[in-house]
N, C-alpha and C. Protein backbone atom coordinates (compact mmCIF):
# COMPACT_ATOMS: atom_id res chain seq x y z
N UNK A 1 268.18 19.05 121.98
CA UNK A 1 268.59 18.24 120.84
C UNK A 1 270.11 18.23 120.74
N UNK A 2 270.43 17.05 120.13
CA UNK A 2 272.36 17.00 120.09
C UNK A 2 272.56 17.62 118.84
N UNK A 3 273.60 18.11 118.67
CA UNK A 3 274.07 19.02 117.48
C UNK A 3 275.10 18.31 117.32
N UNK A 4 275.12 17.70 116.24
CA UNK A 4 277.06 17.31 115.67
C UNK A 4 277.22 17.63 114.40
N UNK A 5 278.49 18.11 114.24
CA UNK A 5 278.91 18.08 112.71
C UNK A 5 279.69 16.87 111.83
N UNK A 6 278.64 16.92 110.72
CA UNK A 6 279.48 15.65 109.92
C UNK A 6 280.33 16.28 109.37
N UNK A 7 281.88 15.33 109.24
CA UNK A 7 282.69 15.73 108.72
C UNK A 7 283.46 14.95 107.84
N UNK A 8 283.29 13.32 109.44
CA UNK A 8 283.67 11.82 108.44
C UNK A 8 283.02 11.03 108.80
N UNK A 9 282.04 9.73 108.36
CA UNK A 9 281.21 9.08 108.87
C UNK A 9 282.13 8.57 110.23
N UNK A 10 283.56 8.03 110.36
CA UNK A 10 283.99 7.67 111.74
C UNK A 10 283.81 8.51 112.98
N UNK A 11 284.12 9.69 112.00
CA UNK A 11 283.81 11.27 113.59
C UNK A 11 282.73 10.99 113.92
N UNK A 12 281.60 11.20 113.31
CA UNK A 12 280.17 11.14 113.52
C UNK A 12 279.80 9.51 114.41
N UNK A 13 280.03 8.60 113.96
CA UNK A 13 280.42 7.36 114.68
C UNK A 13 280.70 7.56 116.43
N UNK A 14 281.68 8.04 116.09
CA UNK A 14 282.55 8.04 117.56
C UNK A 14 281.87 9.20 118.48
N UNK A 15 281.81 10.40 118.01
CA UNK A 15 281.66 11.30 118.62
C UNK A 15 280.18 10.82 118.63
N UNK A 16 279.09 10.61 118.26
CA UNK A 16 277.62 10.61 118.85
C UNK A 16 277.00 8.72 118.86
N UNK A 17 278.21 7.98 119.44
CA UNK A 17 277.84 6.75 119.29
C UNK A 17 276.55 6.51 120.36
N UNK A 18 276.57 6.78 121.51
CA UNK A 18 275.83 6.52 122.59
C UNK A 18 274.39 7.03 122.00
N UNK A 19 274.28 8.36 121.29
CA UNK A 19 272.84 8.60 120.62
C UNK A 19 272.83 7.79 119.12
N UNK A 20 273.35 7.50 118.59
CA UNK A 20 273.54 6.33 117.56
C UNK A 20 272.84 5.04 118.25
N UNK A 21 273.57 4.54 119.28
CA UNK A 21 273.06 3.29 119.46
C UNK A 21 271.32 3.10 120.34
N UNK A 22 271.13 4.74 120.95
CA UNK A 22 269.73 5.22 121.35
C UNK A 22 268.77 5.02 119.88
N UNK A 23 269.46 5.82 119.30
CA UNK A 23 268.42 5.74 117.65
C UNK A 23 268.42 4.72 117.02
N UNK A 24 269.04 4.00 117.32
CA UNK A 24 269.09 2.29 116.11
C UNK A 24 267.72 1.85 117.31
N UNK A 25 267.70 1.93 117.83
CA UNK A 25 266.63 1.33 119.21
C UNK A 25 265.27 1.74 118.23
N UNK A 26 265.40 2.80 118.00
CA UNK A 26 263.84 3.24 117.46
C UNK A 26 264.01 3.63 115.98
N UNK A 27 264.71 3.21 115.37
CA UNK A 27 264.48 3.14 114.06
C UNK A 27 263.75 2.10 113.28
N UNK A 28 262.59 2.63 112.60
CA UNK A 28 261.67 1.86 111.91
C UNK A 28 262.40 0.24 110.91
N UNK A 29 262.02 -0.27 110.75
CA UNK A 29 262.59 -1.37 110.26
C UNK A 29 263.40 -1.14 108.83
N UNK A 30 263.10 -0.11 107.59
CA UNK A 30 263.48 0.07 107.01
C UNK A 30 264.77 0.76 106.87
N UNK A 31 265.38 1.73 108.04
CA UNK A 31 266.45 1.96 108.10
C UNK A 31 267.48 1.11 109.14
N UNK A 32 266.76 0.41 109.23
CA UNK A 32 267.92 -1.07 109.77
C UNK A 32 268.34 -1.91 109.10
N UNK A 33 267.69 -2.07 108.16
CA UNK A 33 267.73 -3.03 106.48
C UNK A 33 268.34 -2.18 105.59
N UNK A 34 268.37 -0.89 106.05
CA UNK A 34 269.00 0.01 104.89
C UNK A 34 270.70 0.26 105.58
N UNK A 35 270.92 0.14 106.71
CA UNK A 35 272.01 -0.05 107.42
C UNK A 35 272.83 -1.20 107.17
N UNK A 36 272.35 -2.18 107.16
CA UNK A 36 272.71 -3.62 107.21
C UNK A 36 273.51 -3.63 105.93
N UNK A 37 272.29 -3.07 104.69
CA UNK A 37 272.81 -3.87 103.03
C UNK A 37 273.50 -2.76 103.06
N UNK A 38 273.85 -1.57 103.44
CA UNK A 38 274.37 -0.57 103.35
C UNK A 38 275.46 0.14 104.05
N UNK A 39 276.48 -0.63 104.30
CA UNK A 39 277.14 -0.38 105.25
C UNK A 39 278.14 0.55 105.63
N UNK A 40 278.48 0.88 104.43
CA UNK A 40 279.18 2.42 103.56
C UNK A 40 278.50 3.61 104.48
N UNK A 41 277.70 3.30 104.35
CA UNK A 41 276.60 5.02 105.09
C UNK A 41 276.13 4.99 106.04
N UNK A 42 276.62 4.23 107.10
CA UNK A 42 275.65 3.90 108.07
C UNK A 42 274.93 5.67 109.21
N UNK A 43 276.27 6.30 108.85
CA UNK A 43 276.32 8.20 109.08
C UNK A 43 275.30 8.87 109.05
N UNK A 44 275.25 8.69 107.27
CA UNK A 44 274.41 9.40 106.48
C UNK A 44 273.28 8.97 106.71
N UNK A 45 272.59 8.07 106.82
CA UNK A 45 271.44 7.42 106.86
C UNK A 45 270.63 7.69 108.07
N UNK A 46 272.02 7.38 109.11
CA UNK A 46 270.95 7.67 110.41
C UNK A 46 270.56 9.54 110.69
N UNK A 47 272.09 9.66 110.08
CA UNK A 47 271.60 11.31 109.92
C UNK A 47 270.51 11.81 109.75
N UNK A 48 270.59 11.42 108.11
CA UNK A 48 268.90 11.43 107.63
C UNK A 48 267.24 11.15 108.54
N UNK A 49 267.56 10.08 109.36
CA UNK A 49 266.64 9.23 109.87
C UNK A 49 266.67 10.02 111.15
N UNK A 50 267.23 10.43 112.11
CA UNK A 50 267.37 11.59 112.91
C UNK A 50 267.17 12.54 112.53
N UNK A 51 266.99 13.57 111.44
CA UNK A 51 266.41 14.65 110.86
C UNK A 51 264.86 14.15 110.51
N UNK A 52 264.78 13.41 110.41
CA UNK A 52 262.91 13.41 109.78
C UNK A 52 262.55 13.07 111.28
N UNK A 53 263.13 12.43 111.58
CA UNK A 53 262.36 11.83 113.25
C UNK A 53 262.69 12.99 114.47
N UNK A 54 263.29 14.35 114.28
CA UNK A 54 263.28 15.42 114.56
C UNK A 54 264.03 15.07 115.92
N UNK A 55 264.92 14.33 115.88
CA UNK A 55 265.85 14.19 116.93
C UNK A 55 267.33 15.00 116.87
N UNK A 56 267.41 15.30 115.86
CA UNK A 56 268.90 16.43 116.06
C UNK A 56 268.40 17.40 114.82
N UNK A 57 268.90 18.37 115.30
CA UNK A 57 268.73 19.88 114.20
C UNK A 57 270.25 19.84 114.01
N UNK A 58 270.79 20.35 112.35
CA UNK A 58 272.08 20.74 111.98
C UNK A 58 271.67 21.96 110.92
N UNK A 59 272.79 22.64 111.26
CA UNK A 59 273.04 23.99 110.35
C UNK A 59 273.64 23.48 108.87
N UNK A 60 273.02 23.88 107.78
CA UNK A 60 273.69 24.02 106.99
C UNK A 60 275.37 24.30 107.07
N UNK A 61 275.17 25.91 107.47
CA UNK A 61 276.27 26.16 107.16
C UNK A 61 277.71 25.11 108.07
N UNK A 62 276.75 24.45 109.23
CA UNK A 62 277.78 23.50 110.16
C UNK A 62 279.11 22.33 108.97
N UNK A 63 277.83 22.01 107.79
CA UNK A 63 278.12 20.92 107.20
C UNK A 63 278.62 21.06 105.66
N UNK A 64 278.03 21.92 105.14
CA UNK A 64 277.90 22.16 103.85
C UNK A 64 279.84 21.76 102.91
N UNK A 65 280.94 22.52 104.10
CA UNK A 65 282.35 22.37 103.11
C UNK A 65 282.80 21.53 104.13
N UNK A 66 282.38 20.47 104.96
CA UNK A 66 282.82 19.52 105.66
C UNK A 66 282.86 18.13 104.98
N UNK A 67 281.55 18.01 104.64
CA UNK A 67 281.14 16.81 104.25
C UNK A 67 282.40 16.08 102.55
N UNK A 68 282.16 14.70 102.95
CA UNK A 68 283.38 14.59 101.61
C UNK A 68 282.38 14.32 100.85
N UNK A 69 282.82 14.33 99.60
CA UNK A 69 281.75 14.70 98.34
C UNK A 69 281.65 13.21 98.21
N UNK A 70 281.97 12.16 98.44
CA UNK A 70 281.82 10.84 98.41
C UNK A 70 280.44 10.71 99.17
N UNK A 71 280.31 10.62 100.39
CA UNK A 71 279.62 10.55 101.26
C UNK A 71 278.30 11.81 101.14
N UNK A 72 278.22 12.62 100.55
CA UNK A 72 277.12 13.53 99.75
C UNK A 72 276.42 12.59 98.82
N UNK A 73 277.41 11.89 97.63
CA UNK A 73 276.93 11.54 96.94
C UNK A 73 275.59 10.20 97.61
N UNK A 74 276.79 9.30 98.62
CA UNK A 74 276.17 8.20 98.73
C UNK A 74 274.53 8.44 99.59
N UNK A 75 274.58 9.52 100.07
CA UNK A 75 273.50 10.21 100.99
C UNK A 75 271.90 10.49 99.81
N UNK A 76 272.98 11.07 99.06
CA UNK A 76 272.00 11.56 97.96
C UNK A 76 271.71 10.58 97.31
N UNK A 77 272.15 9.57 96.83
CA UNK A 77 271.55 8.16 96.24
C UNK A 77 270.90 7.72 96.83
N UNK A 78 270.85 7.40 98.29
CA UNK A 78 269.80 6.82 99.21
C UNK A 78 268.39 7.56 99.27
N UNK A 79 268.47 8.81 99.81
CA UNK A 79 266.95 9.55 99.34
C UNK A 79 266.52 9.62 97.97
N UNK A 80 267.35 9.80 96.53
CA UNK A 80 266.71 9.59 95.79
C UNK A 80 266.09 8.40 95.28
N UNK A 81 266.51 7.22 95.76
CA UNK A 81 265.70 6.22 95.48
C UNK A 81 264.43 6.03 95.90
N UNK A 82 264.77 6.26 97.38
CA UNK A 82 263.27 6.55 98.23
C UNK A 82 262.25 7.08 98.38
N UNK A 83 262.50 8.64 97.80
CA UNK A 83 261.83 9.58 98.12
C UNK A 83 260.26 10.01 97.69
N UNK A 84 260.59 8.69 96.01
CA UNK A 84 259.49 8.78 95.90
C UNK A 84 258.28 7.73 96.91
N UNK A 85 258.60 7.01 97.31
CA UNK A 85 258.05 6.18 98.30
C UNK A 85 257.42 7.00 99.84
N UNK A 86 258.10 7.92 99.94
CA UNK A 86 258.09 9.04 101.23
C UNK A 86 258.38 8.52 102.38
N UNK A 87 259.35 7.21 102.54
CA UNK A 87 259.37 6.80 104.00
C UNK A 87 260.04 7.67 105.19
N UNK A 88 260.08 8.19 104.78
CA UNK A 88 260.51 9.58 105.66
C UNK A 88 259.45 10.30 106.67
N UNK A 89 258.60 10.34 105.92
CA UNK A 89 257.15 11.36 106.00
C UNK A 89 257.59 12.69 105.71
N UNK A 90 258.11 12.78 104.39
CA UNK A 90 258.06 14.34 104.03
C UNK A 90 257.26 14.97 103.43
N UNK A 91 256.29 14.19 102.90
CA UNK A 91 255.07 14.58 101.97
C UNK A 91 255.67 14.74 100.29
N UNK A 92 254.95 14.59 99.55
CA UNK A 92 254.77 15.14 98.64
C UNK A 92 254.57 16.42 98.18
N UNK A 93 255.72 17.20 97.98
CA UNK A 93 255.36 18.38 97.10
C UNK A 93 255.32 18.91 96.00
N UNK A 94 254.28 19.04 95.70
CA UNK A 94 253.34 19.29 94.24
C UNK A 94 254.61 19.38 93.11
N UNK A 95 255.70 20.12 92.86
CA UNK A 95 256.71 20.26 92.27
C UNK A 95 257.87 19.08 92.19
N UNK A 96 257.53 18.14 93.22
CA UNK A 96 258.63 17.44 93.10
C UNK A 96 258.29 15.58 92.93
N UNK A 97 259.34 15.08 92.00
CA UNK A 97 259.03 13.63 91.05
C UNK A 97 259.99 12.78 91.93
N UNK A 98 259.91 11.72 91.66
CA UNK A 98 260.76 10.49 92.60
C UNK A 98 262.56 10.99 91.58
N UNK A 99 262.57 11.88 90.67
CA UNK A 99 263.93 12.00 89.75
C UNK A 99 264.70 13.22 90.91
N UNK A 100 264.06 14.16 91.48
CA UNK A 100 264.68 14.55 92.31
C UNK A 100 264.70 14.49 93.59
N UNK A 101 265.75 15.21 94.59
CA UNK A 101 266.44 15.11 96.15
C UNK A 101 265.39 16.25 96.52
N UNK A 102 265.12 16.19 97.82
CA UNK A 102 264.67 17.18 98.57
C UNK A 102 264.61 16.61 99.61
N UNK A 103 265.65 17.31 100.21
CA UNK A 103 266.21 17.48 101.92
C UNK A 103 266.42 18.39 102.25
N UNK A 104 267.44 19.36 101.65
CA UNK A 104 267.83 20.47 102.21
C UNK A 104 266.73 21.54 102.02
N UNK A 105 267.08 22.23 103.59
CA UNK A 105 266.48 23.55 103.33
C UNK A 105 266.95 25.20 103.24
N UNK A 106 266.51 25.96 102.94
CA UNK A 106 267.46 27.04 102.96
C UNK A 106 268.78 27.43 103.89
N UNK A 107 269.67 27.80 103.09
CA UNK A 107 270.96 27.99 103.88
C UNK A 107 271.44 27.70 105.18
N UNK A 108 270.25 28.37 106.21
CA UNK A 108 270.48 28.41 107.25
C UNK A 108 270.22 27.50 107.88
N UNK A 109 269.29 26.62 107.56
CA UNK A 109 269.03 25.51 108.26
C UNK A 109 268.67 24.42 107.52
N UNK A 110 268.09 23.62 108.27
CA UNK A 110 267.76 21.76 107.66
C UNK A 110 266.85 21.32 108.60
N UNK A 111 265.97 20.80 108.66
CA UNK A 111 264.75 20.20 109.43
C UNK A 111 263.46 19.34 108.16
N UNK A 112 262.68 18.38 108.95
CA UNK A 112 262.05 17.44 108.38
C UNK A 112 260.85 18.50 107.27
N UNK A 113 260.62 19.76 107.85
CA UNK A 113 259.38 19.63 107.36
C UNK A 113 259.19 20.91 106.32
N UNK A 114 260.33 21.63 105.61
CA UNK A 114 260.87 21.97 104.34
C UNK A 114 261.67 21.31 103.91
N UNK A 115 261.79 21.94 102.47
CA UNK A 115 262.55 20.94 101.82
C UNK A 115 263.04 22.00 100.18
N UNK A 116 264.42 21.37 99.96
CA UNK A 116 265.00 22.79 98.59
C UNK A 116 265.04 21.48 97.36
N UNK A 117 265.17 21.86 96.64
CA UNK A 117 265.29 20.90 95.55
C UNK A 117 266.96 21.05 95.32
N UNK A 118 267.65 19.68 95.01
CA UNK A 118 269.15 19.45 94.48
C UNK A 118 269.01 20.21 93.29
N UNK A 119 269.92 20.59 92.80
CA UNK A 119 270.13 20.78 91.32
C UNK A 119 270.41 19.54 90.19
N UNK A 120 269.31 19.62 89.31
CA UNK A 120 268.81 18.79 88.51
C UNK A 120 269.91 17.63 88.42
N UNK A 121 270.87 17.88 87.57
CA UNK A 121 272.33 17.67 87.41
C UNK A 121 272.80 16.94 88.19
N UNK A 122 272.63 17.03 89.40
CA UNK A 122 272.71 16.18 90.35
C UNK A 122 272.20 15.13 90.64
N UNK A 123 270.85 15.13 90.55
CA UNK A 123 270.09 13.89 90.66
C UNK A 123 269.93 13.24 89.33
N UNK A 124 270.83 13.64 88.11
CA UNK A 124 270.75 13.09 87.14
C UNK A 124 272.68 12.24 87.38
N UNK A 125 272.90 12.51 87.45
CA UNK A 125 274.22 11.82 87.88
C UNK A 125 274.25 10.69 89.32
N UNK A 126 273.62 11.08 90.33
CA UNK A 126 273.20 10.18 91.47
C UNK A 126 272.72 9.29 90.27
N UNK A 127 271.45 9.35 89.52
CA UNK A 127 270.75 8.03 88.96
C UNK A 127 271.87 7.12 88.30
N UNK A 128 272.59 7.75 87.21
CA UNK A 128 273.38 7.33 86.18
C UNK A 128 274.54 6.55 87.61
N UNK A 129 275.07 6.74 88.34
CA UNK A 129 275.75 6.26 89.19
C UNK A 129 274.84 4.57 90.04
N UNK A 130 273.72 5.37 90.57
CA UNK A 130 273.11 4.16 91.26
C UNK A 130 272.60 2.56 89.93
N UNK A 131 272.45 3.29 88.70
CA UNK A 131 272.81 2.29 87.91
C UNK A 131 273.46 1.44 87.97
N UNK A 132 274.59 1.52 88.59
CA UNK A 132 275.95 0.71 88.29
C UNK A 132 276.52 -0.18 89.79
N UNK A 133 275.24 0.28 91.03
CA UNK A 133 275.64 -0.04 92.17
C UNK A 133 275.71 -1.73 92.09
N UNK A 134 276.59 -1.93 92.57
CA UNK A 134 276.90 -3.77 93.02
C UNK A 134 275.60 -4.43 93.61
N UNK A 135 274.66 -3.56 93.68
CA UNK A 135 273.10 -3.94 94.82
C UNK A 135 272.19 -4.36 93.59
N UNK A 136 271.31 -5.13 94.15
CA UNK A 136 270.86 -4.85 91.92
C UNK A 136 269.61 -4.62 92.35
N UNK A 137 269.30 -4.81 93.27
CA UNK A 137 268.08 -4.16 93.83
C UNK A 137 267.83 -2.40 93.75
N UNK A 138 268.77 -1.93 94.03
CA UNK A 138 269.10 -0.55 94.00
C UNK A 138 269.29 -0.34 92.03
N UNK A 139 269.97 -1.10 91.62
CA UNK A 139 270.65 -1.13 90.03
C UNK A 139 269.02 -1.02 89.45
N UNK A 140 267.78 -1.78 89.82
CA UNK A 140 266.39 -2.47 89.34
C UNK A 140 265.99 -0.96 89.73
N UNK A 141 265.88 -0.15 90.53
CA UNK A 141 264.81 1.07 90.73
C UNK A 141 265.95 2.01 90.23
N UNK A 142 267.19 2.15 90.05
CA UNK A 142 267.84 3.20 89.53
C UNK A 142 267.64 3.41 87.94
N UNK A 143 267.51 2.08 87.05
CA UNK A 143 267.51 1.96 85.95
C UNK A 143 266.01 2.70 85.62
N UNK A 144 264.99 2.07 86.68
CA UNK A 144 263.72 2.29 86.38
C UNK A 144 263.38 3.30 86.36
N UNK A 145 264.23 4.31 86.90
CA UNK A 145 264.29 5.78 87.29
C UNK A 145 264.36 6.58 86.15
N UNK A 146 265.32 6.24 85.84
CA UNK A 146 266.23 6.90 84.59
C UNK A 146 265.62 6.54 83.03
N UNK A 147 265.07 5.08 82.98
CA UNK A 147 264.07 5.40 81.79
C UNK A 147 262.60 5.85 81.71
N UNK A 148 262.34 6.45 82.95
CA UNK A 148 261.20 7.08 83.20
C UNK A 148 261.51 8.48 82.47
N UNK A 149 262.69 9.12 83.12
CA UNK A 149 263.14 10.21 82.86
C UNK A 149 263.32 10.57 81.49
N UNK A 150 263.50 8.85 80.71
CA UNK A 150 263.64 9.39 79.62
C UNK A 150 262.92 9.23 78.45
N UNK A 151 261.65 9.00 79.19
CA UNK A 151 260.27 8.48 78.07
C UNK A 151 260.49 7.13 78.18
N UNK A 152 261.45 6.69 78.57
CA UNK A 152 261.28 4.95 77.59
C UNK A 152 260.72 4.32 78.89
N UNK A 153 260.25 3.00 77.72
CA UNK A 153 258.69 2.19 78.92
C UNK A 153 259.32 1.19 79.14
């Protein structure tokens, strides 16, 4: 498996383009449409989409004070919209609602088939943010999110 560290979506770009342009080959249709309207993340996404499809393993600790908190965020808005949908194939676990992230796994590592919960706080700020995205498609399930969260129908 290739190992890279994110640091800036261009590094990641450049440095693993040739397996980038291998993985756009076999990426399911939804993260090609999520590439396209999404063009900000194209990094993060395939990152993501290469971790569930168990094509690269990364260390936590590789990434954790690399990553710019911009590009966290925009990562983390993308699975939380989704997640409740599971296009990933991460399953459902009993503890966890479409309001929170679950990707990461303990410290040491990251792979498709655990998963840690974000801190609440977090995925309450991702929502309040994806509210406001210029996408209104994204704006339509972020809102929907957030008055779930908050009783209102």
């Amino acid at each position: 498996m290739a190992r890279l560290t994110l640091i800036e979506v261009e590094d990641l770009l450049q440095v693993g383009l040739d397996d980038l342009k291998r993985l756009w080959v076999d990426l399911p249709e939804i993260y090609r449409d999520a590439l396209v309207k999404h063009p900000k993340t194209p990094a993060l996404l395939l990152w993501h989409a290469a971790m569930s499809n168990r094509y690269w393993t990364f260390r936590v600790g590789d990434l954790r004070d690399d990553i710019p908190s911009e590009l966290v965020w925009d990562w983390c808005l993308h699975i939380l919209l989704d997640f409740g949908n599971d296009p990933w194939g991460f399953g459902r676990h009993p503890s966890l609602g479409v309001d929170h992230l679950a990707v990461l796994t303990e410290l040491g590592g990251l792979n498709c088939r655990s998963a840690l919960l974000f801190r609440q706080d977090i995925a309450d700020e991702a929502l309040e943010r994806l509210s406001r995205d210029p996408h209104r498609d994204i704006r339509r399930r972020a809102v929907k999110l957030l008055r779930g969260k908050r009783g209102v129908a």
